[in-house]
Structures are given as structure tokens and as C-alpha cells.
Protein backbone atom coordinates (compact mmCIF):
# COMPACT_ATOMS: atom_id res chain seq x y z
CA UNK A 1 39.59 99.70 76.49
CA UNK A 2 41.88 101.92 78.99
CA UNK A 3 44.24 104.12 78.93
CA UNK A 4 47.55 104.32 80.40
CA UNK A 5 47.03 101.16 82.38
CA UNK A 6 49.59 99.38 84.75
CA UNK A 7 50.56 95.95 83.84
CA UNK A 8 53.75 94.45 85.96
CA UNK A 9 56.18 97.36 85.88
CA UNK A 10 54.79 98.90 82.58
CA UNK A 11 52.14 101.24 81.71
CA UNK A 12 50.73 100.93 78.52
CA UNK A 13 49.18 103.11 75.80
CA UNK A 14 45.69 101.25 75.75
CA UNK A 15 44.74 97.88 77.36
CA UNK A 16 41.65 95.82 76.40
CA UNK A 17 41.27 93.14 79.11
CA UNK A 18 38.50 90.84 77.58
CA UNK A 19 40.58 90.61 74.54
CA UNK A 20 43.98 90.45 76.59
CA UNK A 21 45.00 93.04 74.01
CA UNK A 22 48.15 96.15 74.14
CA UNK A 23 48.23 98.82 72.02
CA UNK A 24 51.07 100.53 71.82
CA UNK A 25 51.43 103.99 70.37
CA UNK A 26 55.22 104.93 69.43
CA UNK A 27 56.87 108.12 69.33
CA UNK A 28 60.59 108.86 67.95
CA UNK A 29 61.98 107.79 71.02
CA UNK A 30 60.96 104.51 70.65
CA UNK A 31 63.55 103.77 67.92
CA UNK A 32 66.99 104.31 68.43
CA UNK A 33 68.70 101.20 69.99
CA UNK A 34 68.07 101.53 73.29
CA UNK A 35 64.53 102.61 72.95
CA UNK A 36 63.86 99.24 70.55
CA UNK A 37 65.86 97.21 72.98
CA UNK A 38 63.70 98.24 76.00
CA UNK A 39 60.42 97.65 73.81
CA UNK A 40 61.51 94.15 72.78
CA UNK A 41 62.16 93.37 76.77
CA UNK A 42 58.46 94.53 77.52
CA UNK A 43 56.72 92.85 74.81
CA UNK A 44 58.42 89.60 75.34
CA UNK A 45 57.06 90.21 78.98
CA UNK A 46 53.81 91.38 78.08
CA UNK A 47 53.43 88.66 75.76
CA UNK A 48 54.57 85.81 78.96
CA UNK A 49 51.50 87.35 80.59
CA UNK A 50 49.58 85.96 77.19
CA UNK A 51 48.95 89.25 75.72
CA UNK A 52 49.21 89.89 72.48
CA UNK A 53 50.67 93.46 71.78
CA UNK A 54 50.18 96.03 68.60
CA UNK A 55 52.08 98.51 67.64
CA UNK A 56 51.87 101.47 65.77
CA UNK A 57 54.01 104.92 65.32
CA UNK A 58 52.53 108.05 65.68
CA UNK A 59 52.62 109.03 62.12
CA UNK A 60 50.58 105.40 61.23
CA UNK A 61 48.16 106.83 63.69
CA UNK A 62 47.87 110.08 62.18
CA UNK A 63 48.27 109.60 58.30
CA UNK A 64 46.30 106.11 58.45
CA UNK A 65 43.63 106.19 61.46
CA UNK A 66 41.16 104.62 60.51
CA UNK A 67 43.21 101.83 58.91
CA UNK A 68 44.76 101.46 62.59
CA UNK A 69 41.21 101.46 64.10
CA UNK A 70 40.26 98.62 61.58
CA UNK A 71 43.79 96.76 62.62
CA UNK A 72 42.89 96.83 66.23
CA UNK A 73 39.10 96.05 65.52
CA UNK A 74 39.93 92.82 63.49
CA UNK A 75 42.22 91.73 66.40
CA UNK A 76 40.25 92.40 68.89
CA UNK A 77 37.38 90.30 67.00
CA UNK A 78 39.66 87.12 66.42
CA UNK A 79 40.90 87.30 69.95
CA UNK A 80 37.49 87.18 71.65
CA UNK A 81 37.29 84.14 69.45
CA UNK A 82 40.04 82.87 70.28
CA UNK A 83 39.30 83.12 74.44
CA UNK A 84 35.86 82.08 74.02
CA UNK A 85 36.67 78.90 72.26
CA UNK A 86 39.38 77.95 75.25
């Protein structure tokens, strides 16, 4: 997995090529109106590119981490089943 990477005119939190897999981690900013309106525009692009994007808010990350670790994990898993059966 690696951080900050560059996809199109985005940088994401996390990016697992193999698994074509975003991971998003959200702070406050990322939900007033035009903050969700700008993340809707660059997931639907994101997703064109056939990635599949998670998100999570910073408190999910730090009251629940390990349930966010399994979340990604279990993606991750059915994706690279998903690619290899293509």
C-alpha cells in the first residue's frame, strides 16, 4: 500500500494497486457541502478508473482501528479475488 499517491489530479490517503483499492481518511473538512460535493466528484472519478474507494473519518480511525484495519483487509481479500478471476 502507499501513501499519499497521485492518481489523475488527486492524491490520495493510501493506494493499494494490486487490489485497485483507495482509502480515504476524512477530516472535518471533508463535510460541509462543498467539501462532500468535491469528494463525490473524485470518487465518481476514481471509481471510472475502476477503483473501488473506502472511506473512513478520523474519529472511525481512532476510536475503532482495528475494526477499520479488518474493513480494509476483507476488501482487499475479495478484490484480489475478484481481479484474479477476470
Amino acid at each position: 500500500m502507499h501513501r499519499q499517491m497521485v492518481l489523475g489530479n488527486y492524491i490520495v490517503d493510501f493506494y493499494c494497486h494490486k487490489a485497485k483499492l483507495v482509502v480515504e481518511i476524512d477530516g472535518g473538512q471533508h463535510f460541509d457541502d462543498e467539501g462532500l460535493k468535491k469528494d463525490e466528484f473524485r470518487t465518481a472519478w476514481l471509481e471510472s478508473q475502476g477503483l473501488i474507494v473506502l472511506r473512513f473519518t478520523n474519529l472511525e480511525v481512532d476510536r475503532n482501528f482495528f475494526e477499520v484495519c479488518e474493513r480494509i483487509r476483507e476488501v482487499v481479500d475479495q478484490r484480489l479475488v475478484e481481479l484474479t478471476d477476470r
